[in-house]
C-alpha atoms as a PDB file:
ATOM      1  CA  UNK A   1     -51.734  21.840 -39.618  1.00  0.00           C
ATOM      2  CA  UNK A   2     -49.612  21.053 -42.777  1.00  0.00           C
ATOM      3  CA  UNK A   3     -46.510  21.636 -41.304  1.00  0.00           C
ATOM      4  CA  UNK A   4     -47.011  19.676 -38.235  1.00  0.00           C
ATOM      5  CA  UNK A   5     -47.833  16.991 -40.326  1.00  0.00           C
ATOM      6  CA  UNK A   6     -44.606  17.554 -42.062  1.00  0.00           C
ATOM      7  CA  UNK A   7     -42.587  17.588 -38.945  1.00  0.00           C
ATOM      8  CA  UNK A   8     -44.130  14.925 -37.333  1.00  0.00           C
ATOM      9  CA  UNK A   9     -43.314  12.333 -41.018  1.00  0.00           C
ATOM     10  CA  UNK A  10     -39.908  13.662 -40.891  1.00  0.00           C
ATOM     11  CA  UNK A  11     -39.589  13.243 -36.785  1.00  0.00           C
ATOM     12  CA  UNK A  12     -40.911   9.337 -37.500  1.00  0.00           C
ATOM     13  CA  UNK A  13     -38.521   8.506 -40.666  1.00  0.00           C
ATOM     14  CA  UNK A  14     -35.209   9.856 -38.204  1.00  0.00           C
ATOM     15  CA  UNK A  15     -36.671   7.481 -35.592  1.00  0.00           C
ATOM     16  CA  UNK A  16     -36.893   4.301 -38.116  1.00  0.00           C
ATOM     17  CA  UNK A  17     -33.727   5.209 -40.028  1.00  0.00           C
ATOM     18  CA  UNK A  18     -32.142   5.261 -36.562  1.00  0.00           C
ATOM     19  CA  UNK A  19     -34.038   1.758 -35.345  1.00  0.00           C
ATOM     20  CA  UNK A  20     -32.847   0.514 -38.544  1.00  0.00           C
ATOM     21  CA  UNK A  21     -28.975   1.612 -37.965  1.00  0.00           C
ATOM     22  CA  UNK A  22     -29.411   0.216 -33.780  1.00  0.00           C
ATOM     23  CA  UNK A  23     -31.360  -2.879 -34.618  1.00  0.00           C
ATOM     24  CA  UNK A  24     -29.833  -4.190 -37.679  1.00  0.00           C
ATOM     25  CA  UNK A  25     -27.861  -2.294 -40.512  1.00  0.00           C
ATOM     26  CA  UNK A  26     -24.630  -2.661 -41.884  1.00  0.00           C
ATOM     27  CA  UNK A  27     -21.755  -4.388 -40.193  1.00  0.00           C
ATOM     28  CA  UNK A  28     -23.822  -6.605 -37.774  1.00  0.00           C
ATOM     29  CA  UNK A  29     -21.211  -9.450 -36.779  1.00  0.00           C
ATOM     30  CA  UNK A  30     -19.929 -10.821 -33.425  1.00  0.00           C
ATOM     31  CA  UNK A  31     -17.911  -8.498 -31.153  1.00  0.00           C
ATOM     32  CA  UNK A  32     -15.470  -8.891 -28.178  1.00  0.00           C
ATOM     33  CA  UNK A  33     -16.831  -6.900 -25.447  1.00  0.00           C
ATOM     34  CA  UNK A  34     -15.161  -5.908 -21.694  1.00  0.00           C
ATOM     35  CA  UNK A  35     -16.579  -4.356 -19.068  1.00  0.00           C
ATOM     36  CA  UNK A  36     -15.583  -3.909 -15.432  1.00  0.00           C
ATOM     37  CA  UNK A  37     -16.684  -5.669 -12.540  1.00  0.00           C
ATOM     38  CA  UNK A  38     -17.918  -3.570  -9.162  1.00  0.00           C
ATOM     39  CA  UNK A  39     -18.380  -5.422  -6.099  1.00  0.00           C
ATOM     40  CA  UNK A  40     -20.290  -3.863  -2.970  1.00  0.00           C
ATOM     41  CA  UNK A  41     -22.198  -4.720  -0.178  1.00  0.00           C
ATOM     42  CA  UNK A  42     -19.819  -7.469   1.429  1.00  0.00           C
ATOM     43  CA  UNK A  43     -20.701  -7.743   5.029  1.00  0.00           C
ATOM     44  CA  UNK A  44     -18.451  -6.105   6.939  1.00  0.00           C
ATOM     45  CA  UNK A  45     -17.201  -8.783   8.877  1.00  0.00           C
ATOM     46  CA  UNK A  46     -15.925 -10.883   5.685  1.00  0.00           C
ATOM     47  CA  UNK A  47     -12.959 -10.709   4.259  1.00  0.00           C
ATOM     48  CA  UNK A  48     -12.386 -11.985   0.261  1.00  0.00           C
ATOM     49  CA  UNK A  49      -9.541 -14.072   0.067  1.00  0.00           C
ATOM     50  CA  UNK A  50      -7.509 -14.454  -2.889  1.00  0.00           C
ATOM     51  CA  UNK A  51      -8.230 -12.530  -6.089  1.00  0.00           C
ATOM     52  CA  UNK A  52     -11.693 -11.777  -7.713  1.00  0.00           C
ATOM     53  CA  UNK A  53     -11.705 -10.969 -11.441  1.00  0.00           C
ATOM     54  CA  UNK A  54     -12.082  -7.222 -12.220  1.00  0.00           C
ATOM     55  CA  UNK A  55     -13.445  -7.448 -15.984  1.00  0.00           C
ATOM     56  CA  UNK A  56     -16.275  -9.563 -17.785  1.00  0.00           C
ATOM     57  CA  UNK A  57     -15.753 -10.366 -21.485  1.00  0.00           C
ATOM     58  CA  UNK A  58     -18.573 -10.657 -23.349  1.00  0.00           C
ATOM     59  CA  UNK A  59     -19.022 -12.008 -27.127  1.00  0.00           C
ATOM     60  CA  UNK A  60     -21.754  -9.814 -28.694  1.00  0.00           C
ATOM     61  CA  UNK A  61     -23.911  -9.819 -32.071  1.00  0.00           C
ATOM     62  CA  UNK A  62     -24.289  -6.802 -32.763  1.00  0.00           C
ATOM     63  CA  UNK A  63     -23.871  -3.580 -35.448  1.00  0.00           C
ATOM     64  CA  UNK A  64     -20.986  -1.508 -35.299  1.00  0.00           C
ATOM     65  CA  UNK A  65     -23.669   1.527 -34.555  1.00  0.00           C
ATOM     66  CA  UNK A  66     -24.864  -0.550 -31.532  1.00  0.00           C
ATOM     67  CA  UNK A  67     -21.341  -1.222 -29.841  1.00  0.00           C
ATOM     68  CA  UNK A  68     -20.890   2.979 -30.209  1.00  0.00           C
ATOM     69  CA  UNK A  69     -23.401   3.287 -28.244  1.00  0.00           C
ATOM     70  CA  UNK A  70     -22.186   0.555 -25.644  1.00  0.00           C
ATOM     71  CA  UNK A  71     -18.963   2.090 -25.664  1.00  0.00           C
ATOM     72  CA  UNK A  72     -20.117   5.640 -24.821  1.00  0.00           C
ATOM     73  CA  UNK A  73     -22.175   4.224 -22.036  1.00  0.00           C
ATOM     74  CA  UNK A  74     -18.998   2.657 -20.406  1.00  0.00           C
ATOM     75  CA  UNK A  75     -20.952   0.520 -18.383  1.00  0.00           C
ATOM     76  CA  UNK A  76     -20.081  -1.386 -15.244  1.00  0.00           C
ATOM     77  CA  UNK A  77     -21.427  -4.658 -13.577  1.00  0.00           C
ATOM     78  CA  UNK A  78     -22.177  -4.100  -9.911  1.00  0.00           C
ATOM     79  CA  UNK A  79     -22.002  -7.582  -8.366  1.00  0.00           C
ATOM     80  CA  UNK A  80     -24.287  -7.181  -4.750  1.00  0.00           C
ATOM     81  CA  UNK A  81     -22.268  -9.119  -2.181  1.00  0.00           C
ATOM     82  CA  UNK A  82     -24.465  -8.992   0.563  1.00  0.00           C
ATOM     83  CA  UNK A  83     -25.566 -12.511   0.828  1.00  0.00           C
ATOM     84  CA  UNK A  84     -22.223 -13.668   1.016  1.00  0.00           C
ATOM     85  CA  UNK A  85     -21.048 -15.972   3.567  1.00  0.00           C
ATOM     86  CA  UNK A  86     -17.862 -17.241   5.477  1.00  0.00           C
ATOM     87  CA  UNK A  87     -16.428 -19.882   3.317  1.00  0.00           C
ATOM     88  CA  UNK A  88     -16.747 -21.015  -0.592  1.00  0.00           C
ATOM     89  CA  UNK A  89     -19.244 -18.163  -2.558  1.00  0.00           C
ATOM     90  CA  UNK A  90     -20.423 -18.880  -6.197  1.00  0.00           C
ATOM     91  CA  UNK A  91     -22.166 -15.586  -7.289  1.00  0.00           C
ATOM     92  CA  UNK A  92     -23.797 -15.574 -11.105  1.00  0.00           C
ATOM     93  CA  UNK A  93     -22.916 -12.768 -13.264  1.00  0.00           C
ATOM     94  CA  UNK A  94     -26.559 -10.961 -13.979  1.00  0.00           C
ATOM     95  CA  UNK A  95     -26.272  -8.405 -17.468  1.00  0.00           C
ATOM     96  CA  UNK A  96     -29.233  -6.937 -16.568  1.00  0.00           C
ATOM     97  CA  UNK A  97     -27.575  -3.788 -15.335  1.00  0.00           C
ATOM     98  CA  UNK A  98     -25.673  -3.140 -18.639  1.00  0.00           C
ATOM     99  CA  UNK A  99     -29.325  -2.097 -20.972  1.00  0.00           C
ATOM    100  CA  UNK A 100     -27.991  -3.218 -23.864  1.00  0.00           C
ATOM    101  CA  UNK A 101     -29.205  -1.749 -26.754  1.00  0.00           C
ATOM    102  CA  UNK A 102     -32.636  -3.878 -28.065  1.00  0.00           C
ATOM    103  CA  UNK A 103     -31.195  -5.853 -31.227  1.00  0.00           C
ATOM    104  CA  UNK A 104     -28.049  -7.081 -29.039  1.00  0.00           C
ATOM    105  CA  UNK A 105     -27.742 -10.899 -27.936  1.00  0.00           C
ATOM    106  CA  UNK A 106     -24.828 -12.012 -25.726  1.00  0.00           C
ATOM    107  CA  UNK A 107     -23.543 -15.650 -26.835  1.00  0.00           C
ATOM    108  CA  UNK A 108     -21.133 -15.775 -24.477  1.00  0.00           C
ATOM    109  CA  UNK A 109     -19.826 -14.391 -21.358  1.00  0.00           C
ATOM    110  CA  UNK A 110     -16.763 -15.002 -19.392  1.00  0.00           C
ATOM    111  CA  UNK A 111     -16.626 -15.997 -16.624  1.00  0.00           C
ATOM    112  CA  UNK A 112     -20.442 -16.659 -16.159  1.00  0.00           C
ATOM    113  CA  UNK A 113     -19.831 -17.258 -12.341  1.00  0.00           C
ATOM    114  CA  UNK A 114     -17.510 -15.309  -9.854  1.00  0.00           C
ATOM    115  CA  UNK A 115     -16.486 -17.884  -7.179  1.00  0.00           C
ATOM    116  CA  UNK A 116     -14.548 -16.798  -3.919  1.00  0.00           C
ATOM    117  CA  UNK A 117     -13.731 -17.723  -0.467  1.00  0.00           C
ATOM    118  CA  UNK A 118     -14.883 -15.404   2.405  1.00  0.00           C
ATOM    119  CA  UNK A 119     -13.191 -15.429   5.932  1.00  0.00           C
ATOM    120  CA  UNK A 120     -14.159 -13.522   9.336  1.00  0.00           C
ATOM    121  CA  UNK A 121     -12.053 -10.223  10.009  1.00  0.00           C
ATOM    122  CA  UNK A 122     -10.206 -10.295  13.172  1.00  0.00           C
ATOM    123  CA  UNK A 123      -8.327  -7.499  14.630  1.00  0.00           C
ATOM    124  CA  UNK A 124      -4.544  -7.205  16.183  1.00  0.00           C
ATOM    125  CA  UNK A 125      -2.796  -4.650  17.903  1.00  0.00           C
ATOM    126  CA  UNK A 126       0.868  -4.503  16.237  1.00  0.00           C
ATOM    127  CA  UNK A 127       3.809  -2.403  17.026  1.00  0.00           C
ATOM    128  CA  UNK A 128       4.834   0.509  14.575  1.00  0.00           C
ATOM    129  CA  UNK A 129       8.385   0.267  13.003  1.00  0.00           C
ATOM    130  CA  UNK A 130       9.559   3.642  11.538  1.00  0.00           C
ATOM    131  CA  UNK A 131      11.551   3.054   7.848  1.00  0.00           C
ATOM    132  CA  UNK A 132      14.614   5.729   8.129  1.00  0.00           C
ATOM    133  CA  UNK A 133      15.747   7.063   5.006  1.00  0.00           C
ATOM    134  CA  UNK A 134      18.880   9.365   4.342  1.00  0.00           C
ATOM    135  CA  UNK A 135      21.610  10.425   7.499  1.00  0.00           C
ATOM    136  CA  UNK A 136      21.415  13.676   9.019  1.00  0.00           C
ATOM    137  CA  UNK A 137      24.406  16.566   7.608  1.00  0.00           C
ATOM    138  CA  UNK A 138      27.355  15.786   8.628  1.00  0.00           C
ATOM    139  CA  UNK A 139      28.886  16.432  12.358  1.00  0.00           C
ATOM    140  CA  UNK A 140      25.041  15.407  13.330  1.00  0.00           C
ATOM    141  CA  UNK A 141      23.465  11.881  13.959  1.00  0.00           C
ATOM    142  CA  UNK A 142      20.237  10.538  14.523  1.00  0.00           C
ATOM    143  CA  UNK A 143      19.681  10.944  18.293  1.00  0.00           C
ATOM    144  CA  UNK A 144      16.047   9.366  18.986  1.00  0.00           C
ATOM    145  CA  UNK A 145      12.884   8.972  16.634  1.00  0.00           C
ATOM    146  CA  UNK A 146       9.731   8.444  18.889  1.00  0.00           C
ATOM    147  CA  UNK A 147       6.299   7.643  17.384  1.00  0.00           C
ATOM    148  CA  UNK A 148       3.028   8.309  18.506  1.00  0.00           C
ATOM    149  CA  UNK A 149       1.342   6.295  18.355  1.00  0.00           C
ATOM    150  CA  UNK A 150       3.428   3.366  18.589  1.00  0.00           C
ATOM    151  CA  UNK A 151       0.974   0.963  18.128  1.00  0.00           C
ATOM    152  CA  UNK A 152      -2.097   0.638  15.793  1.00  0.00           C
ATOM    153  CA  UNK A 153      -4.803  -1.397  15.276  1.00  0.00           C
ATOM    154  CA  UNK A 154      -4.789  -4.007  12.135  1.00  0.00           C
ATOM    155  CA  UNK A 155      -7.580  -6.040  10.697  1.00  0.00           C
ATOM    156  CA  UNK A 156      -7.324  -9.151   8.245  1.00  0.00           C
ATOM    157  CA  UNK A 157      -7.957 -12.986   8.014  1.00  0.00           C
ATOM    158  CA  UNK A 158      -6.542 -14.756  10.873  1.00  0.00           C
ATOM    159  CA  UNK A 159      -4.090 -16.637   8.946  1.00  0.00           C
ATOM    160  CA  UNK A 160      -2.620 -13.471   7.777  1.00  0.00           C
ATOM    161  CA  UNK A 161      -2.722 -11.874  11.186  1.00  0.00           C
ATOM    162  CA  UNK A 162      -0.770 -14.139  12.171  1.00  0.00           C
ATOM    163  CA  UNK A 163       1.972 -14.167   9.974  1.00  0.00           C
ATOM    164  CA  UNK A 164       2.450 -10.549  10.568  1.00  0.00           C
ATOM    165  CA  UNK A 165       4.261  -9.502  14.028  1.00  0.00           C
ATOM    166  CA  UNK A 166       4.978  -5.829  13.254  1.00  0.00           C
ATOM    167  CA  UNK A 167       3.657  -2.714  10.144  1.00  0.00           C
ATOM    168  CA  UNK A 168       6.188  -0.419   8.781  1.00  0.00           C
ATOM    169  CA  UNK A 169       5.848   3.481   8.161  1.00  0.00           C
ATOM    170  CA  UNK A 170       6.314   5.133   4.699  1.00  0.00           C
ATOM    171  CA  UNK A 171       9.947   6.364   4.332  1.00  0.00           C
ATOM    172  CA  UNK A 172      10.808   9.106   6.523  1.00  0.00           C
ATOM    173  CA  UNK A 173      13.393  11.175   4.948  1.00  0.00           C
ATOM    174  CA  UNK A 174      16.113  12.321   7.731  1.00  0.00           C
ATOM    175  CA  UNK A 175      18.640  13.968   4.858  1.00  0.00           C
ATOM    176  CA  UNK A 176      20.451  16.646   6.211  1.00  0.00           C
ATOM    177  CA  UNK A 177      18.931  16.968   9.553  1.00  0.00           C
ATOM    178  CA  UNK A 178      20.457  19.461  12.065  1.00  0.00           C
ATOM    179  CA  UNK A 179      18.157  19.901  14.406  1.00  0.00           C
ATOM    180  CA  UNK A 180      14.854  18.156  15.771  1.00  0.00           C
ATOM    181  CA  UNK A 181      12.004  17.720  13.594  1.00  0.00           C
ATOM    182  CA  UNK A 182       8.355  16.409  13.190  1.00  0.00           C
ATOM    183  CA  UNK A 183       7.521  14.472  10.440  1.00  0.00           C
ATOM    184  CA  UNK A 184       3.925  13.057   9.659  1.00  0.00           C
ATOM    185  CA  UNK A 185       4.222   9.470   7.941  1.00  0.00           C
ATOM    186  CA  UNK A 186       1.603   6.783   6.590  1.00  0.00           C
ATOM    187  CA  UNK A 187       1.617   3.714   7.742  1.00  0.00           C
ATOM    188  CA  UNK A 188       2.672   0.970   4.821  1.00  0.00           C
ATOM    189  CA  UNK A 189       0.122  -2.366   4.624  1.00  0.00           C
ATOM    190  CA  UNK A 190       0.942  -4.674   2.094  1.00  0.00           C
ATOM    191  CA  UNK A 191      -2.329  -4.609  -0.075  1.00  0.00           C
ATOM    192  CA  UNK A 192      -1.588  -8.052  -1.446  1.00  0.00           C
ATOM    193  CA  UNK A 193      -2.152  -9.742   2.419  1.00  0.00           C
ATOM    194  CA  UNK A 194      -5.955  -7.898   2.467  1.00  0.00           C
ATOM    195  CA  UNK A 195      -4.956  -5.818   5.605  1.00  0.00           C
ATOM    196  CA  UNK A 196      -6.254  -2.459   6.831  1.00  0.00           C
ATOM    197  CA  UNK A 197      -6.399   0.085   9.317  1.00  0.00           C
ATOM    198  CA  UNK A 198      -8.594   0.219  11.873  1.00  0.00           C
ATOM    199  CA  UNK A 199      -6.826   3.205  13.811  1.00  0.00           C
ATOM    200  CA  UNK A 200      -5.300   5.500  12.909  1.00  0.00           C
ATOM    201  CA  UNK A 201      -3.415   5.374   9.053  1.00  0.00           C
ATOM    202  CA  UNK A 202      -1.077   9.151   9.732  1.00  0.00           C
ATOM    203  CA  UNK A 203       1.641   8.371  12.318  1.00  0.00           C
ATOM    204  CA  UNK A 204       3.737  11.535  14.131  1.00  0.00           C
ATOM    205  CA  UNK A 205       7.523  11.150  13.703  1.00  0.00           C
ATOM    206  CA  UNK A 206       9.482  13.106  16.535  1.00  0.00           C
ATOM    207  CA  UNK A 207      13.255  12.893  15.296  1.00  0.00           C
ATOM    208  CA  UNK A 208      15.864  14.093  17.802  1.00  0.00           C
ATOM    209  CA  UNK A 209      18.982  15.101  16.072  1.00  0.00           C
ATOM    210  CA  UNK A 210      22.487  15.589  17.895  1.00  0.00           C
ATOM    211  CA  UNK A 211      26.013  16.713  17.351  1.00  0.00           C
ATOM    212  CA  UNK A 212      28.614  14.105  16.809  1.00  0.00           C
ATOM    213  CA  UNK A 213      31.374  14.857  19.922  1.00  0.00           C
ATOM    214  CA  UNK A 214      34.960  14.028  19.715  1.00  0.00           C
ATOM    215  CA  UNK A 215      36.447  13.432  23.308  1.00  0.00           C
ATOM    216  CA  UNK A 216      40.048  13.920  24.732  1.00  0.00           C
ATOM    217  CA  UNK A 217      41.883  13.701  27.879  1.00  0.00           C
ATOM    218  CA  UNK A 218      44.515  15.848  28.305  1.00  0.00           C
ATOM    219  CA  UNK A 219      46.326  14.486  31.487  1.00  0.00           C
ATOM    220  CA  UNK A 220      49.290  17.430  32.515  1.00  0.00           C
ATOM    221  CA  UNK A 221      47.194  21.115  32.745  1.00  0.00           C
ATOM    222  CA  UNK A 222      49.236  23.038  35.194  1.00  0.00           C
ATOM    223  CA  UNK A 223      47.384  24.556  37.747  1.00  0.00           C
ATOM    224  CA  UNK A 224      47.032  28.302  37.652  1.00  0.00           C
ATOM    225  CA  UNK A 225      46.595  29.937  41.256  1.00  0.00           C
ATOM    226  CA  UNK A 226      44.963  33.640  40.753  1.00  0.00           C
ATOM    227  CA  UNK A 227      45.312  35.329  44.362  1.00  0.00           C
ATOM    228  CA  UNK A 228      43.192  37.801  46.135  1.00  0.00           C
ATOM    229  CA  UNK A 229      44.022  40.408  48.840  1.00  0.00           C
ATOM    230  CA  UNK A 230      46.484  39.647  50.962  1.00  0.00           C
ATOM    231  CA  UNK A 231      48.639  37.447  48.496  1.00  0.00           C
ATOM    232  CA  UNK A 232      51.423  35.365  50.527  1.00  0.00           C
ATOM    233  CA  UNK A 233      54.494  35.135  50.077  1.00  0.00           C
ATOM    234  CA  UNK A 234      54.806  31.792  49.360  1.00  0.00           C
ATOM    235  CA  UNK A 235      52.749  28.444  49.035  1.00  0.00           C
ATOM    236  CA  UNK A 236      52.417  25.240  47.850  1.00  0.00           C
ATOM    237  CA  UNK A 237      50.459  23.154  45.333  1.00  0.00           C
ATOM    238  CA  UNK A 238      49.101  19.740  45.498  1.00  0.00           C
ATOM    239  CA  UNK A 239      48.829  18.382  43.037  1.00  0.00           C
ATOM    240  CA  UNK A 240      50.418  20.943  40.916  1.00  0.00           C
ATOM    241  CA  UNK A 241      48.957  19.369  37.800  1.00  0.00           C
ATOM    242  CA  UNK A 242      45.634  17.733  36.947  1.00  0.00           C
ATOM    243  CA  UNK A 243      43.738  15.936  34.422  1.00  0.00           C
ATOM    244  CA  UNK A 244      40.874  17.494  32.063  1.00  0.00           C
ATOM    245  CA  UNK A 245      38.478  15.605  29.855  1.00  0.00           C
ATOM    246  CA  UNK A 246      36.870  17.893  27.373  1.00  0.00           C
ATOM    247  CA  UNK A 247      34.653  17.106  23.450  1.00  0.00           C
ATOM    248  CA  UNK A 248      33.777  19.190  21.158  1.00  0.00           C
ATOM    249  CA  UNK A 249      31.521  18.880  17.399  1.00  0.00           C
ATOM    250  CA  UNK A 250      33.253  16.169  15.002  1.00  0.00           C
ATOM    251  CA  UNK A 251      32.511  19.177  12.628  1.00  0.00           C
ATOM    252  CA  UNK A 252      34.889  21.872  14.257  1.00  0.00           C
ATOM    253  CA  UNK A 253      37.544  22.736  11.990  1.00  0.00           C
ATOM    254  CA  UNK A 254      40.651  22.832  14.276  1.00  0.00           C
ATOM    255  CA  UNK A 255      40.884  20.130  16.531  1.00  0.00           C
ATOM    256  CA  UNK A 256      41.552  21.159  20.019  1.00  0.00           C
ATOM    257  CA  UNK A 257      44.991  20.811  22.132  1.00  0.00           C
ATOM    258  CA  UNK A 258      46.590  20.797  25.649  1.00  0.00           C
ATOM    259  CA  UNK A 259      47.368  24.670  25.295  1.00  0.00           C
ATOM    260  CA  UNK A 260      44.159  25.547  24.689  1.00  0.00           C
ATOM    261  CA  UNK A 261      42.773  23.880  28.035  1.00  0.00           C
ATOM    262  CA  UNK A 262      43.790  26.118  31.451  1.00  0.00           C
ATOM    263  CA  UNK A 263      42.985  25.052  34.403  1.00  0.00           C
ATOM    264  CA  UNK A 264      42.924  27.387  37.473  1.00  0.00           C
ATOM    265  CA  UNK A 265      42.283  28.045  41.124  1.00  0.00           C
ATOM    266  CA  UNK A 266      40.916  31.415  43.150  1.00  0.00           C
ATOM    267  CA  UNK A 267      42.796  31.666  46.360  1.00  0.00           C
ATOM    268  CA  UNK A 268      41.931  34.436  49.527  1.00  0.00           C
ATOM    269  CA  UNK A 269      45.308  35.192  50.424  1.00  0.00           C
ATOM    270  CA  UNK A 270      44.167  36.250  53.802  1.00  0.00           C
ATOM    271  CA  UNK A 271      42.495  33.454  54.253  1.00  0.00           C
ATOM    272  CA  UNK A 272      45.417  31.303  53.439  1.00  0.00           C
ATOM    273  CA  UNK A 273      47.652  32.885  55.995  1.00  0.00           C
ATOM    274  CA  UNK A 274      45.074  32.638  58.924  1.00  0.00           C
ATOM    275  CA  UNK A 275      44.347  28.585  57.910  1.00  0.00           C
ATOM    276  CA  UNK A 276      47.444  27.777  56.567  1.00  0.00           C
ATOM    277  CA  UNK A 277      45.826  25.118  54.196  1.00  0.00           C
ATOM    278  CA  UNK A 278      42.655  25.411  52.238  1.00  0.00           C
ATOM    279  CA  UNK A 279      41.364  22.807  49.647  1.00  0.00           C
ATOM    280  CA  UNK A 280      39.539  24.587  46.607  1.00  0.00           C
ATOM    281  CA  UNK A 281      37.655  23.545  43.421  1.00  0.00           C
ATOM    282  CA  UNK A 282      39.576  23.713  39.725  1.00  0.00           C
ATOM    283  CA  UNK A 283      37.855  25.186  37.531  1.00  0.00           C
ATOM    284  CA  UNK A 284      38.848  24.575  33.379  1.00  0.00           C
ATOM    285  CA  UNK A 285      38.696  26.957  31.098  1.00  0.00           C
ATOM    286  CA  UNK A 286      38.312  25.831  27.074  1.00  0.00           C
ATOM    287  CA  UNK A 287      38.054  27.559  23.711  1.00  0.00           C
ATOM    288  CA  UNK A 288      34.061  28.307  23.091  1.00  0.00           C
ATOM    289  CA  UNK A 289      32.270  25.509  21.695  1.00  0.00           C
ATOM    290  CA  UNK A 290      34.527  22.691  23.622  1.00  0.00           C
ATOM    291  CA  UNK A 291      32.926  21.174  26.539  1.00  0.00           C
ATOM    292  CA  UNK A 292      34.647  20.637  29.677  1.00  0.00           C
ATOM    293  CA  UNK A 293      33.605  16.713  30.999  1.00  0.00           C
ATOM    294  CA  UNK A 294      35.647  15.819  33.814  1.00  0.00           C
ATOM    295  CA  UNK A 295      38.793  17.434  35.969  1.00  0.00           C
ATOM    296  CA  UNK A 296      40.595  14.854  37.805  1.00  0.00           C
ATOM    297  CA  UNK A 297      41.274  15.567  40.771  1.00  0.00           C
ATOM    298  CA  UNK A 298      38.421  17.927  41.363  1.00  0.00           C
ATOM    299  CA  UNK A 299      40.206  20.269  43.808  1.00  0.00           C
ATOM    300  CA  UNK A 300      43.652  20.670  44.975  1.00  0.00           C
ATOM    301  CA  UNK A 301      45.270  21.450  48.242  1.00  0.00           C
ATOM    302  CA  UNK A 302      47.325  24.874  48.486  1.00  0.00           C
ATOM    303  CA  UNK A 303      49.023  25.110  51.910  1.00  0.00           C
ATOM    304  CA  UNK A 304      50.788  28.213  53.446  1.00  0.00           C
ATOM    305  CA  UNK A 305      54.667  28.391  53.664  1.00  0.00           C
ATOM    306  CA  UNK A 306      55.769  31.063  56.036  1.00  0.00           C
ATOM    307  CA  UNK A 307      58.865  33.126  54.858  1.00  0.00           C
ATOM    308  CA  UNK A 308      62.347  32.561  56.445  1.00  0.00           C
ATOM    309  CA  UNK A 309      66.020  33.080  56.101  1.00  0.00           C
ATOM    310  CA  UNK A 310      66.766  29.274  55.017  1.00  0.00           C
ATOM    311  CA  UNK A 311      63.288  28.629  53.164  1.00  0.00           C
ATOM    312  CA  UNK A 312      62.657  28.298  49.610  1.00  0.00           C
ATOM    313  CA  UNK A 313      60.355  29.908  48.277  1.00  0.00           C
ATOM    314  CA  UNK A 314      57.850  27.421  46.370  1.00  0.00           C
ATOM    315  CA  UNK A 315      55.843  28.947  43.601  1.00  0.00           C
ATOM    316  CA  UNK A 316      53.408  27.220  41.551  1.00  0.00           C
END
């Protein structure tokens, strides 16, 4: 019995040595005092214009034990929005939610009142603009870039809708690009205008990357005749010569040339002799990697010329 006596004097002296330390002791004085501002509950279809402060100050009397213990509590106002309305709002700032420690009066508080203006959300469709960063490796260049989706849904104030006529993606990095790629990119609101998403934020980027062609025309190919069975003895060509328009990748090393184009034409010999004048397709042959665009003309004659004592023979 004693000794719970004994602990229970000891248990009460902690507790008024502590009261004593909270409620008055040493270094009582006036404090500055900031916490942060939380507001909820704003009816979603209200929109705060403008900036609402963030922090309260407060000017406390108080010990120095007291503010420890308001400091390890970090506390926060919550400001309940919920009554708000479209147009001017004058909301008090309550304390109630801080429990300051008993002993503690507030002589001032700054700002007492948080005063706004609310204004009804509206919603616009807008068109997506992609922000291209970098250039594909060289030789290669940005072919297409496709987004889907191209258009998203946006809500703010009216006035601010209606400044705005288009929203930009996050940078999409194209460095080095060779071939085609998907990218998945944000889509950039400036937070300052108190726009948001309504659908959707993550945008798909399909890049189509290409190479960069160089084109040339190389206007006197001789045309090669390869013969079949029954080669003639003689024939003609016409025209003998033709036109060829090849390209070929900006990043190929040697830049191509006339000799390196042929172009050519099969011929039935047999068949030659029993027509005596056939028109064929050319066909151009080119160095692999070089693309043949265009033969001008597209076929040539090649007519039959019957040996004799007094005729030349005409070879190609």
């Amino acid at each position: 019995m004693r000794g719970r006596i004994y602990s229970l004097a000891v248990s009460m002296a902690l507790a008024f040595c502590l009261w004593l330390n909270l409620a008055g002791g040493q270094d009582t004085g006036i404090f500055d005092f900031t916490v942060p501002l939380y507001l909820h509950s704003l009816p979603d279809h209200l929109l705060i214009k403008g900036e609402v402060p963030k922090f309260v100050a407060l000017r406390l009397w108080a010990n120095a034990a007291q503010m420890r213990v308001l400091s390890d509590q970090r506390a926060g106002l919550p400001l309940d929005l919920s009554q708000a309305q479209e147009g001017h709002n004058t909301f008090p700032v309550l304390l109630d939610a801080l429990n300051l420690p008993r002993g503690v009066e507030v002589s001032e508080v700054s700002p007492r009142m948080i005063e706004f203006e609310a204004m009804a959300i509206s919603s616009k469709m807008l068109p997506v603009t992609p922000v291209v960063v970098g250039l594909p490796a060289p030789g290669y260049r940005l072919e297409s870039l496709n987004l889907d989706p191209a258009i998203v849904t946006v809500q703010g104030s009216m006035e601010v809708l209606g400044q705005v006529h288009k929203i930009e993606t996050t940078p999409l990095a194209v460095d080095g690009l060779t071939q085609d790629a998907v990218f998945v990119v944000n889509v950039a609101l400036p937070a300052e205008r108190g726009l948001s998403i309504v659908e959707p934020r993550e945008i798909q980027a399909t890049v189509k990357v290409s190479q960069i062609l160089t084109q040339a025309v190389f206007s006197d190919i001789p045309v090669q005749i390869e013969t079949g069975k029954g080669e003639p003895a003689s024939f003609t060509v016409q025209p003998a010569r033709v036109s060829v328009t090849v390209s070929w990748p900006a990043s190929r090393r040697r830049p191509v040339r006339a000799d390196d184009i042929r172009a050519q034409v099969s011929v039935d010999g047999e068949q030659l002799k029993s027509e005596g004048h056939i028109t064929l397709p050319v066909v151009a042959v080119a160095p692999d990697g070089v693309r043949i665009m265009a033969i001008n003309p597209a076929s040539v004659g090649i007519s039959y010329v019957p040996p004799g004592p007094k005729e030349d023979k005409v070879k190609p």
